[in-house]
Protein backbone atom coordinates (compact mmCIF):
# COMPACT_ATOMS: atom_id res chain seq x y z
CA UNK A 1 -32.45 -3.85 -17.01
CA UNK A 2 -29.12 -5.60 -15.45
CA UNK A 3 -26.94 -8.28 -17.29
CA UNK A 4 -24.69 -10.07 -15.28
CA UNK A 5 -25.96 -7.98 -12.15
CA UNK A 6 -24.83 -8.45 -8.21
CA UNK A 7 -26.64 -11.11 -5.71
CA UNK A 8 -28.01 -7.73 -3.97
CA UNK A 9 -30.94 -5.78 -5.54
CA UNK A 10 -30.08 -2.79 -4.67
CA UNK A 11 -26.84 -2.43 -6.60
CA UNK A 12 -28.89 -3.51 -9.48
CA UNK A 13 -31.00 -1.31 -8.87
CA UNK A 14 -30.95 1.96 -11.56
CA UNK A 15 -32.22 4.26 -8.34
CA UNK A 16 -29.65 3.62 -6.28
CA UNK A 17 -27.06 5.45 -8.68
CA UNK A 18 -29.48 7.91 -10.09
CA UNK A 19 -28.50 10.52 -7.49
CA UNK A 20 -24.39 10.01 -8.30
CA UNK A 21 -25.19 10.18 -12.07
CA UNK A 22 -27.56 13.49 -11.71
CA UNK A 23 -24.52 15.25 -10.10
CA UNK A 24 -22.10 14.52 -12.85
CA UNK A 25 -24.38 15.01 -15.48
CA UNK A 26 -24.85 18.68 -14.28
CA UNK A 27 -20.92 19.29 -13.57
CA UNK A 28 -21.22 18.41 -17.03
CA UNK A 29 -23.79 20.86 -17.81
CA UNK A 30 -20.92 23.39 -19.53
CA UNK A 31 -20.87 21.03 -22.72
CA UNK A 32 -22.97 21.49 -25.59
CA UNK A 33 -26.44 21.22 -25.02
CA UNK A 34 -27.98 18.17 -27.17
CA UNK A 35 -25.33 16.09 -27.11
CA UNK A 36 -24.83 12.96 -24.70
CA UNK A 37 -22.07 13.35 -22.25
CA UNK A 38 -20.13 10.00 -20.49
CA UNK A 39 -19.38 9.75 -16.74
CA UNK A 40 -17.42 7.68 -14.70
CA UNK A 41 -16.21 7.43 -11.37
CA UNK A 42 -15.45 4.71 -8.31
CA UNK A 43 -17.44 4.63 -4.64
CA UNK A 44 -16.07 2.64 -2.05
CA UNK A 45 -17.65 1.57 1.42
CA UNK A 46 -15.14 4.27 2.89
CA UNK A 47 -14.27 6.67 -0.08
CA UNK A 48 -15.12 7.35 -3.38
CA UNK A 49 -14.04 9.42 -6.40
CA UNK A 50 -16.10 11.71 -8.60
CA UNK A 51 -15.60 14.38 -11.14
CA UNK A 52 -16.99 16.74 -9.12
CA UNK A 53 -16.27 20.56 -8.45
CA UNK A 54 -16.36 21.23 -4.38
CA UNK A 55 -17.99 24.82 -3.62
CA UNK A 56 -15.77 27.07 -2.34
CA UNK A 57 -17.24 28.86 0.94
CA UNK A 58 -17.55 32.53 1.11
CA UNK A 59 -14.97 34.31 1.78
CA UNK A 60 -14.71 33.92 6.18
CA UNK A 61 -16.40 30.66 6.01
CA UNK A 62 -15.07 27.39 6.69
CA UNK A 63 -16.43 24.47 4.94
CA UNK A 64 -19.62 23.43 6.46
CA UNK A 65 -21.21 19.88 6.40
CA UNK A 66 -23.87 21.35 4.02
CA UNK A 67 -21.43 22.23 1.35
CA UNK A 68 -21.20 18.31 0.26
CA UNK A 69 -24.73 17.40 1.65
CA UNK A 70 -26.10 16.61 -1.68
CA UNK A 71 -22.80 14.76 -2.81
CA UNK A 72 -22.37 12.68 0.55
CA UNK A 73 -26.33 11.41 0.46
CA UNK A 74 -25.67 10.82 -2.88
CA UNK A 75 -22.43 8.28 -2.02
CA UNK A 76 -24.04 6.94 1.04
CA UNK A 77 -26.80 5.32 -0.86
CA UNK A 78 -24.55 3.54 -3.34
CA UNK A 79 -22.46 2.87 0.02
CA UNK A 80 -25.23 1.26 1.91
CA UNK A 81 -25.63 -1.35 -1.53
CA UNK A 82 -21.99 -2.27 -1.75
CA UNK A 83 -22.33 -3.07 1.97
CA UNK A 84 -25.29 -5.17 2.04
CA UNK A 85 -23.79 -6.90 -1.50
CA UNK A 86 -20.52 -7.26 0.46
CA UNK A 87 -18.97 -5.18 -1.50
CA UNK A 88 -15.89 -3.00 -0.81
CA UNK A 89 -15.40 -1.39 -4.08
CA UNK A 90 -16.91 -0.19 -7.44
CA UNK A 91 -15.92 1.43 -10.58
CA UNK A 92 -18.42 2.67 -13.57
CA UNK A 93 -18.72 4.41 -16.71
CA UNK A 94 -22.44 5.94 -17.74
CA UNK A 95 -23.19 6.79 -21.10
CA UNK A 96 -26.15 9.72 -20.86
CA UNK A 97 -28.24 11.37 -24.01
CA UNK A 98 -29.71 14.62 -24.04
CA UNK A 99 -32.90 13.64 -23.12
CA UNK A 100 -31.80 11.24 -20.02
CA UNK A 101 -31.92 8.11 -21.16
CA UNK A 102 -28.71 6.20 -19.77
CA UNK A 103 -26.65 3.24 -19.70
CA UNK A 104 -24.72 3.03 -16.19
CA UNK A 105 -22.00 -0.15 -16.61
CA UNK A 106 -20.50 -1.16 -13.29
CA UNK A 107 -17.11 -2.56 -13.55
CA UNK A 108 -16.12 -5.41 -10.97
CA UNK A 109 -15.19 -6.38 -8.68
CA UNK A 110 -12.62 -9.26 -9.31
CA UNK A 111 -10.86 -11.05 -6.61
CA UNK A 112 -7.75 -10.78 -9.17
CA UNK A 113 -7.76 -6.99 -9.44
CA UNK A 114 -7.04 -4.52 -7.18
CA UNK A 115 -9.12 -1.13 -6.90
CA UNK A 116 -7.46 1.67 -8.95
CA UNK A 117 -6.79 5.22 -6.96
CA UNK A 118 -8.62 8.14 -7.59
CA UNK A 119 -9.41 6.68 -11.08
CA UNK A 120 -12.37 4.11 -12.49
CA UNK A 121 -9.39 2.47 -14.14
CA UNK A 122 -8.30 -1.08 -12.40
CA UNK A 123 -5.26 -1.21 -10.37
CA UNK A 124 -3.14 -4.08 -10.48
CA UNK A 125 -3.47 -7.23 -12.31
CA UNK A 126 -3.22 -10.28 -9.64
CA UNK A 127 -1.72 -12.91 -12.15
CA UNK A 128 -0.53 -15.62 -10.11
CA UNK A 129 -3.15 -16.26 -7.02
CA UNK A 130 -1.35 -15.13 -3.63
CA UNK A 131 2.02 -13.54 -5.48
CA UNK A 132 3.96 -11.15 -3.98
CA UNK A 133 6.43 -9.04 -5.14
CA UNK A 134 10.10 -10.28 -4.23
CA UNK A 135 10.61 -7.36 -1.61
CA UNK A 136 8.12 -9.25 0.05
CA UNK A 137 9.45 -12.49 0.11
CA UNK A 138 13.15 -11.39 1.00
CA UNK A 139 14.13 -13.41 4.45
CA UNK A 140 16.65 -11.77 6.63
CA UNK A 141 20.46 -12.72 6.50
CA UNK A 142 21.80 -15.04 9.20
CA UNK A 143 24.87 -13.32 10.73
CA UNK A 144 25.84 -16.06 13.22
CA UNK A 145 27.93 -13.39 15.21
CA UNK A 146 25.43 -10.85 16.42
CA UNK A 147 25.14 -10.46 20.21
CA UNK A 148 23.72 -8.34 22.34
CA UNK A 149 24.92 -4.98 23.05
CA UNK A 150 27.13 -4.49 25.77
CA UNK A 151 24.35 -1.66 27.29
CA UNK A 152 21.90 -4.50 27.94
CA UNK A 153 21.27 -4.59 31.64
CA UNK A 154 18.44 -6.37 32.50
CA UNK A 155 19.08 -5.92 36.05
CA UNK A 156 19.39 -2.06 35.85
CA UNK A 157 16.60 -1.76 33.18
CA UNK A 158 13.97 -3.43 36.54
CA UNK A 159 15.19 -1.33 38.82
CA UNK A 160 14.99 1.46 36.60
CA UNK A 161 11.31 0.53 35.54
CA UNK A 162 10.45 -0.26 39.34
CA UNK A 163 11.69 2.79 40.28
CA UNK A 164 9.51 5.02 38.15
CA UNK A 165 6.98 2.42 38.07
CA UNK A 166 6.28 1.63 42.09
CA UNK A 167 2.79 0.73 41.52
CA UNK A 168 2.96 -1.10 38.25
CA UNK A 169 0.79 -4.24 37.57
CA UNK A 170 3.44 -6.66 35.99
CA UNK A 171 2.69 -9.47 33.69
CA UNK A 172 3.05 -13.05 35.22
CA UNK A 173 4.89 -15.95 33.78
CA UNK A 174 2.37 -17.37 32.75
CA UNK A 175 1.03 -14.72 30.59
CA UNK A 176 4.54 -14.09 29.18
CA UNK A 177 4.53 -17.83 28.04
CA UNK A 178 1.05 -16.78 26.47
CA UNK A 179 2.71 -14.83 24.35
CA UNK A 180 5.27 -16.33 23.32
CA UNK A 181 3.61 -18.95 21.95
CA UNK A 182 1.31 -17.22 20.40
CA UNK A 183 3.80 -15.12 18.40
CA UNK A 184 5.88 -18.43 17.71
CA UNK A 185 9.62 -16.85 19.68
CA UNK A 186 11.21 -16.45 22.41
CA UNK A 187 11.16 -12.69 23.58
CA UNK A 188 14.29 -11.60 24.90
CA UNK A 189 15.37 -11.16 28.19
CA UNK A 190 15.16 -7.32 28.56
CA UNK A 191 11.47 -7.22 26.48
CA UNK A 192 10.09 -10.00 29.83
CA UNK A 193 11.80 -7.70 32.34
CA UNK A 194 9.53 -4.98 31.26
CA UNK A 195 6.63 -6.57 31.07
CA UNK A 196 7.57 -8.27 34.42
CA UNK A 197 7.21 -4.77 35.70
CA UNK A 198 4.35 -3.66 34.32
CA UNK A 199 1.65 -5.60 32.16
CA UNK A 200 0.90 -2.06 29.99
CA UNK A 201 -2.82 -2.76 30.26
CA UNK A 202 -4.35 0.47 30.70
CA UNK A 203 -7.55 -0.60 32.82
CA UNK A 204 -4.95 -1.59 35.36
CA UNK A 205 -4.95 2.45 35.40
CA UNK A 206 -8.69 2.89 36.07
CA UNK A 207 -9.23 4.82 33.08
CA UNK A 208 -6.63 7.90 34.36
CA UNK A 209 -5.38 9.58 31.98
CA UNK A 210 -2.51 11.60 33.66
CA UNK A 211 -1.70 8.10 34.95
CA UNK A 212 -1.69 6.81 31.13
CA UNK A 213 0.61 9.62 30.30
CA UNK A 214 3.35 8.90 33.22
CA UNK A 215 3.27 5.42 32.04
CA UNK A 216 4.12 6.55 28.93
CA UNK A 217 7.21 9.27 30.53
CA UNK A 218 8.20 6.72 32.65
CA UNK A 219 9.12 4.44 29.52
CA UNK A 220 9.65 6.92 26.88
CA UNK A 221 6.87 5.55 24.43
CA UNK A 222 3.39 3.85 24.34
CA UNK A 223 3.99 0.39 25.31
CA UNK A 224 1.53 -2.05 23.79
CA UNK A 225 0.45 -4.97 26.37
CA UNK A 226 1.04 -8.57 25.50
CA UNK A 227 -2.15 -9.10 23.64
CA UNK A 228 -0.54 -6.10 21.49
CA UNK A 229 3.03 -7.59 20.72
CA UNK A 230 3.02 -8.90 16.96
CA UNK A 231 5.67 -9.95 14.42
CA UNK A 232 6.28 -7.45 12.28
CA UNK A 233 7.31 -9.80 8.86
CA UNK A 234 6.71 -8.63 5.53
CA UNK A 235 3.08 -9.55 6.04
CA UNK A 236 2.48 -6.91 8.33
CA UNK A 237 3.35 -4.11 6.03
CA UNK A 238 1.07 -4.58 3.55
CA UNK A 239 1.51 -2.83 0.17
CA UNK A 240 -0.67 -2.31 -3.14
CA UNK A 241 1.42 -4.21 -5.53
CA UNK A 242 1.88 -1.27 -7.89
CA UNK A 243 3.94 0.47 -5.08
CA UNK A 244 6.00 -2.52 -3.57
CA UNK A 245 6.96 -4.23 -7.49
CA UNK A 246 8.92 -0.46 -6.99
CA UNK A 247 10.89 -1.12 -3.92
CA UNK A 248 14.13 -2.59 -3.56
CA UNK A 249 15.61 -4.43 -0.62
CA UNK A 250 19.59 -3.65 0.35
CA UNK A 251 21.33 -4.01 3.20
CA UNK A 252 25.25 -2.37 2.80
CA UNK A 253 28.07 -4.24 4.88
CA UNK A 254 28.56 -1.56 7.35
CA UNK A 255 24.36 -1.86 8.18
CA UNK A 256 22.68 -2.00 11.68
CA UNK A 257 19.51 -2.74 10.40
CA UNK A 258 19.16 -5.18 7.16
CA UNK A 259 17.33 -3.58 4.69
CA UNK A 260 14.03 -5.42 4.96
CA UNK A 261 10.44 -4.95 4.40
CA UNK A 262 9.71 -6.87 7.61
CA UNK A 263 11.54 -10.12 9.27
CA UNK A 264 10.37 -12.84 11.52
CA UNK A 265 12.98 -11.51 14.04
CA UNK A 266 11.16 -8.25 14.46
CA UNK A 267 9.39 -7.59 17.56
CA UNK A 268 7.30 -4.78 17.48
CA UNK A 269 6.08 -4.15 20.96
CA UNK A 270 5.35 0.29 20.88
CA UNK A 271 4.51 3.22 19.27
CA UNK A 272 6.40 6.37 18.94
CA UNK A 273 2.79 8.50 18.97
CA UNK A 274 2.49 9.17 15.71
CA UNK A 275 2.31 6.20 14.00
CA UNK A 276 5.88 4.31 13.87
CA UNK A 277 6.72 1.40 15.36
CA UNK A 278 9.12 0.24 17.92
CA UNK A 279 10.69 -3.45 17.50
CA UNK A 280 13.10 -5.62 19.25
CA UNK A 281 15.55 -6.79 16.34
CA UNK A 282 16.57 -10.43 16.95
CA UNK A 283 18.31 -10.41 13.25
CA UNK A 284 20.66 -7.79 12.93
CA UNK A 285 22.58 -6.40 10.19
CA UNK A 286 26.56 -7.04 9.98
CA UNK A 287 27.24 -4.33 12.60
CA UNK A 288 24.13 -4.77 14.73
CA UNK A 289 23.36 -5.92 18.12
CA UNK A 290 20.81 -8.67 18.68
CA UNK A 291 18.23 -7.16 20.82
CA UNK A 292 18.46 -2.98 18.97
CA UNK A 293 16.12 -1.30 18.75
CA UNK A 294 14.27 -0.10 15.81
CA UNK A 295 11.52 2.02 13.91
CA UNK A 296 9.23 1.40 11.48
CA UNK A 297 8.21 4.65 10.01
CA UNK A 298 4.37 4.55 8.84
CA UNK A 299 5.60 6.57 5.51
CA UNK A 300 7.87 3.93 4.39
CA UNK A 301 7.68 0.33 2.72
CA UNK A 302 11.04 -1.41 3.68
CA UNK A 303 13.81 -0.36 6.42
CA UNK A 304 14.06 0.60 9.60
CA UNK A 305 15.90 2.87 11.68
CA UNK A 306 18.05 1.97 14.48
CA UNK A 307 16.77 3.54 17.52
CA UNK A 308 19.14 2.58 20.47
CA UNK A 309 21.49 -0.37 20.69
CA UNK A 310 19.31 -2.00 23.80
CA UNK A 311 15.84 -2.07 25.24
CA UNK A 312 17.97 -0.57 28.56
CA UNK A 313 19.35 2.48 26.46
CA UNK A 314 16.26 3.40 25.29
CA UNK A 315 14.42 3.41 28.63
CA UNK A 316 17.46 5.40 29.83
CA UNK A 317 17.85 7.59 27.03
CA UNK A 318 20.93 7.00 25.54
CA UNK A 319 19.52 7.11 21.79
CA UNK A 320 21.94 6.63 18.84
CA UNK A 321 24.88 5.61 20.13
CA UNK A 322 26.08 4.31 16.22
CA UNK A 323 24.22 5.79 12.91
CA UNK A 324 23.02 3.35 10.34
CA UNK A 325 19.39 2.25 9.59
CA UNK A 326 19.32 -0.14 6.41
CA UNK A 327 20.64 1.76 3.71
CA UNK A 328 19.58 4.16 1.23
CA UNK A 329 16.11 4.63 0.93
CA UNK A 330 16.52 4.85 -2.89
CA UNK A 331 19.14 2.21 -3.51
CA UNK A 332 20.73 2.23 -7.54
CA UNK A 333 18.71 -1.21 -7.76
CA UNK A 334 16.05 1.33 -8.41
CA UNK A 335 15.85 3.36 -11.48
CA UNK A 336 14.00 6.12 -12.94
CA UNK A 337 14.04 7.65 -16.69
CA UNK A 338 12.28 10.69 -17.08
CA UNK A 339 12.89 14.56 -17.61
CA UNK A 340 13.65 14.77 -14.35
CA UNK A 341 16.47 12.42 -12.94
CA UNK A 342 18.11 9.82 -15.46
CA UNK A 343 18.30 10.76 -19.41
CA UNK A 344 18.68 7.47 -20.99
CA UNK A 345 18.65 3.57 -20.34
CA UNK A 346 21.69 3.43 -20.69
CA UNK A 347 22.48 5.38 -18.17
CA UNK A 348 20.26 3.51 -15.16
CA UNK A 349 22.04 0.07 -16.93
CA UNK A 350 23.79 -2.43 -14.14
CA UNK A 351 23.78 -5.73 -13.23
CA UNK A 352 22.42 -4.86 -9.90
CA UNK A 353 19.02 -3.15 -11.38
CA UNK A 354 15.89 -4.79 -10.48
CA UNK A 355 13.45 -1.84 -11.00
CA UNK A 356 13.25 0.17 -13.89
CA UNK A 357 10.60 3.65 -14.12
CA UNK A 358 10.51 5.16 -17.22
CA UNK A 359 7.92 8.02 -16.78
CA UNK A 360 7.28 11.24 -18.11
CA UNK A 361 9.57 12.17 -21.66
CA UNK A 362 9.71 14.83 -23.83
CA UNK A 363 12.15 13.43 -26.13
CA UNK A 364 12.70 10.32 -28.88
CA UNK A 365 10.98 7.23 -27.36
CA UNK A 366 13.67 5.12 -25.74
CA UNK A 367 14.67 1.51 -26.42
CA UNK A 368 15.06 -1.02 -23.79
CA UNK A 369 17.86 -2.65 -25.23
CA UNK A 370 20.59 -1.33 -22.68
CA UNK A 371 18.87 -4.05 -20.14
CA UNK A 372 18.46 -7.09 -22.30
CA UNK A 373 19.77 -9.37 -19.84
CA UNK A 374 20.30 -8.13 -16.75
CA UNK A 375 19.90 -11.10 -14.31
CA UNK A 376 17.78 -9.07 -11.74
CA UNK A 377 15.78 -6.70 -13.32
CA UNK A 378 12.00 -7.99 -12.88
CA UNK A 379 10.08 -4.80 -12.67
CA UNK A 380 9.36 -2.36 -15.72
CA UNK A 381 7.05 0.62 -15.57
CA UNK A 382 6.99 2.58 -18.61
CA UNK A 383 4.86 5.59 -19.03
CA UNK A 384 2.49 5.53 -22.59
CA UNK A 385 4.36 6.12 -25.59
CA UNK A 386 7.93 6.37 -24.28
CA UNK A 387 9.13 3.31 -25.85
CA UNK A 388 10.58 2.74 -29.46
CA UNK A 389 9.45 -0.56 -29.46
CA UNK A 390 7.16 -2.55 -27.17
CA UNK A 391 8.08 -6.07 -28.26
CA UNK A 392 11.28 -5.46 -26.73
CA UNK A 393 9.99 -6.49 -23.21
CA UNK A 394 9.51 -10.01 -25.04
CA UNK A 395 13.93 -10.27 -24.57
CA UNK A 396 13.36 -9.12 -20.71
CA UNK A 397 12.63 -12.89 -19.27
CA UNK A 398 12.67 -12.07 -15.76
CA UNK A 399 9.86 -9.80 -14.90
CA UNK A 400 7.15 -10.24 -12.42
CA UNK A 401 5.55 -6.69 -12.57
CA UNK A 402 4.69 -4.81 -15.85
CA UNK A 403 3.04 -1.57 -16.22
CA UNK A 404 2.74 -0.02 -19.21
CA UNK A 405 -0.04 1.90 -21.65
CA UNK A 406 -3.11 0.99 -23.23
CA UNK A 407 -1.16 0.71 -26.62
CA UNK A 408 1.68 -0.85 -25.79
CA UNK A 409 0.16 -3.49 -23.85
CA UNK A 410 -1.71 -3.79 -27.57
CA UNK A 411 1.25 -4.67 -28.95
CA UNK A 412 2.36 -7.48 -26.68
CA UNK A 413 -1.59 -8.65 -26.58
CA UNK A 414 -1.73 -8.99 -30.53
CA UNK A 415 1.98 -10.55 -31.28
CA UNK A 416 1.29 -12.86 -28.76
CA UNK A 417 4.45 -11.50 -26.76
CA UNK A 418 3.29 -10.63 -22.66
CA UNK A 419 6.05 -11.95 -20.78
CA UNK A 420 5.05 -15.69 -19.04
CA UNK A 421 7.01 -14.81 -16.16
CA UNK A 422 4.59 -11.95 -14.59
CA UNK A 423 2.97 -12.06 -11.64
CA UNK A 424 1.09 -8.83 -11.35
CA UNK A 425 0.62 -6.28 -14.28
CA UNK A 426 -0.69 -2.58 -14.25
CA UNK A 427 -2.40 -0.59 -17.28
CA UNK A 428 -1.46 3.05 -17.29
CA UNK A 429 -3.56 5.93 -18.58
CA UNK A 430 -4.84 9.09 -17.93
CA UNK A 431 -7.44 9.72 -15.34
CA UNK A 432 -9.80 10.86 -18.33
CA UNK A 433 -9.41 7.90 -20.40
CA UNK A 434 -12.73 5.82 -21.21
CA UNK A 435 -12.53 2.69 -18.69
CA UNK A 436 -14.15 0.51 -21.14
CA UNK A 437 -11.19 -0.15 -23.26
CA UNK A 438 -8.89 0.03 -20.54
CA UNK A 439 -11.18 -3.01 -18.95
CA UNK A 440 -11.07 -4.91 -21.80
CA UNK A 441 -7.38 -4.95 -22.19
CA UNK A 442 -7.39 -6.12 -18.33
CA UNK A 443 -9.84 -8.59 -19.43
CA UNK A 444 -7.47 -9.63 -22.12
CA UNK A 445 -4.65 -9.93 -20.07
CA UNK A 446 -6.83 -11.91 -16.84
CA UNK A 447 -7.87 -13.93 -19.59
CA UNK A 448 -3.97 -15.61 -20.49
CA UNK A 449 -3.20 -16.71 -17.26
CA UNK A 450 -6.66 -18.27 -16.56
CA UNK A 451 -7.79 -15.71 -13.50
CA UNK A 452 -11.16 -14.05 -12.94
CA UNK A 453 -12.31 -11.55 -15.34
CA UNK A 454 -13.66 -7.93 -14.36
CA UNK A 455 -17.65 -8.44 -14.94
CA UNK A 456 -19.77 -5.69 -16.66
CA UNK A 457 -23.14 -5.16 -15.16
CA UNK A 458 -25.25 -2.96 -17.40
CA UNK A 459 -28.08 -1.21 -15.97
CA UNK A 460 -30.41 1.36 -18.08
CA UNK A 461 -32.68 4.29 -16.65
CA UNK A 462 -33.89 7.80 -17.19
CA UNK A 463 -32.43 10.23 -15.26
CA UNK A 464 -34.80 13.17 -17.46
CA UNK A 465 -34.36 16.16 -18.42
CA UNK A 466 -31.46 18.77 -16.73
CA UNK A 467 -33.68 20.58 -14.77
């Protein structure tokens, strides 16, 4: 049977997870016989996460293919569903007696909550439709005097480009006026000289690849065409909200680069090979040059590293002419409590602090007293059953993100005291943890600010006896 199912019948259908639930029933198999075991797990349409022991190959052996066989057929067919349901995402818990009879609950989705990792659990809490965590919404600062490096040689940086270029396809004016206005700026004088040289579109090459890779030497990195060139703002380097309500955005008074999770006045316009980006920066930090160039390392969240002070360095080779990115990539506005960096509170206590991790302790459960008051502090993560007293967070009135336990968000929940002022929250607990009470404290929480709920569809079947 199904209660509150999904539009497709397939994911309400019992079959469809029978082969997932058979295969954590029997890693289960090590429990006493006769008594009914509970399973959970999450499938996505492109990864999922069981409880389930891989088989190590013999000794000589790499893994083969039919090592996971049963496990990937398994996934697949709950795959296919979520696809055809338009789906991207699943959590459940299955209750399953000794004799087979089961109860499989599917958990979600919710457009308010985000998938949790490697756990059934939920991820974040979405309070306030569209939020984003201040990181996010920081604009660059206007320093009126930036110019443009004294390096930047348009001229020299053509006949440079022509010269290992000679049989370049450039872009025409036309198309450089494409993209301008489709990106909404002006590019800069040295970014049109190079694509007045040559256009970057690789059928231009006729599908050579040693031609490809001169193209590349002759510039010194993969040059996206025009079509290619975006913006890279804040909105371009997306974030789970559990990991960006933890970043911090600084930029020191000595900085190249401000200290940014993306700005308007970043052009990103090539790749590095592995995965970081090149931009034209048209904002600066105090000691930058309008036109640097930058990197935006695919491991990070917020900064960049200055690169060379002009599109005509770089091409040339002249790389890091002046240090300075955007500051430290842990700046004090970030602080962490646990048995392994800060000892106390009091100790990670400023009125500069806007993030505050209290995680794994082995000592007296702390009070939050210390940072009653602090204008900026708006994120608190606090791992379960390190605090002296919950209702505390009731005197911090300026958070947007809190993460805490199972308990402690009991607390708040039943005196009535979860901060107004959030606009994400996160429920922490161990990976083992039954779902179902962690969904309805999520459900609880949803519930106060008036945002969609995470549905329950219950589905029952017989899986029979372990073979």
């Amino acid at each position: 049977m199904a209660d509150q199912g999904f539009s497709d019948a397939s994911m309400n259908d019992f079959a469809t997870w029978a082969p997932v639930l058979r295969l954590l029933r029997a890693e289960k198999a090590r429990e006493p016989a006769g008594k009914p075991v509970r399973v959970a797990g999450r499938i996505g349409r492109h990864g999922w996460s069981l409880a389930l022991t891989r088989r190590m190959p013999p000794p000589g052996r790499a893994a083969q293919v039919e090592d996971t066989r049963e496990e990937n057929e398994a996934v697949e067919r709950v795959q296919s569903a979520l696809a055809d349901a338009g789906v991207d995402d699943v959590s459940f818990t299955a209750g399953i007696e000794a004799t087979g009879r089961t109860t499989l609950r599917l958990l979600g989705p919710s457009p308010a909550v985000e998938p949790g990792i490697g756990t059934p659990h939920p991820g974040a809490l979405i309070l306030v439709d569209g939020a984003l965590p201040e990181p996010w919404r920081r604009l660059p600062e206007p320093f009126p005097g930036a110019a443009p490096a004294p390096s930047a040689d348009p001229e020299l940086l053509e006949r440079t480009l022509r010269e290992r270029l000679p049989h370049a396809i450039g872009a025409t004016e036309e198309e450089i006026a494409a993209a301008e206005a489709r990106l909404g700026v002006a590019l800069p004088d040295e970014l049109k000289v190079l694509y007045r040289v040559t256009r970057a579109r690789w059928e231009d090459l006729g599908g050579d690849h040693e031609a490809v890779m001169d193209a590349c030497t002759a510039v010194g990195f993969e040059l996206f065409d025009l079509d290619g060139l975006y913006v890279a703002d804040a909105a371009s380097r997306y974030c789970r909200w559990e990991f960006a309500a933890m970043e911090a955005v600084t930029t020191s008074p000595d900085a190249m680069v401000q200290g940014l999770v993306g700005s308007p006045g970043w052009i990103a316009f090539g790749d590095n090979g592995g995965g970081d980006r090149l931009a034209v920066d048209l904002t600066p930090g105090p000691r930058g040059h309008k036109g640097q160039i930058i990197m935006l390392s695919h491991e990070e969240n917020v900064g960049a590293e200055l690169v060379a002070d002009s599109l005509t360095d770089l091409v040339l080779g002249r790389l890091g002419s002046e240090p300075g990115g955007s500051g430290q990539r842990r700046p004090p506005a970030v602080a962490r409590v646990n048995i392994a960096s800060l000892k106390s509170v009091e100790s990670a206590a400023h009125p500069g602090l806007e993030v505050l991790s209290i995680g794994v302790w082995d000592d007296a459960p702390l009070s939050l007293a210390p940072v009653v008051g602090l204008p900026r502090l708006r994120t608190l993560t606090a791992y379960p059953g390190t605090l002296a007293d919950p209702l505390e967070i009731a005197k911090l009135t300026g958070l947007e993100y809190l993460e805490l336990g199972p308990q402690e968000w009991r607390v708040l929940l039943d005196a009535g005291a979860v901060p107004r002022s959030l606009s994400a929250a996160a429920i922490r607990a161990h990976s083992d943890h039954d779902p179902l009470p962690i969904v309805a404290v999520a459900n609880e929480i949803l519930g106060l600010w008036g945002r969609p709920r995470i549905v329950q569809t219950v589905l029952e079947g017989d899986l029979g006896p372990l073979p």
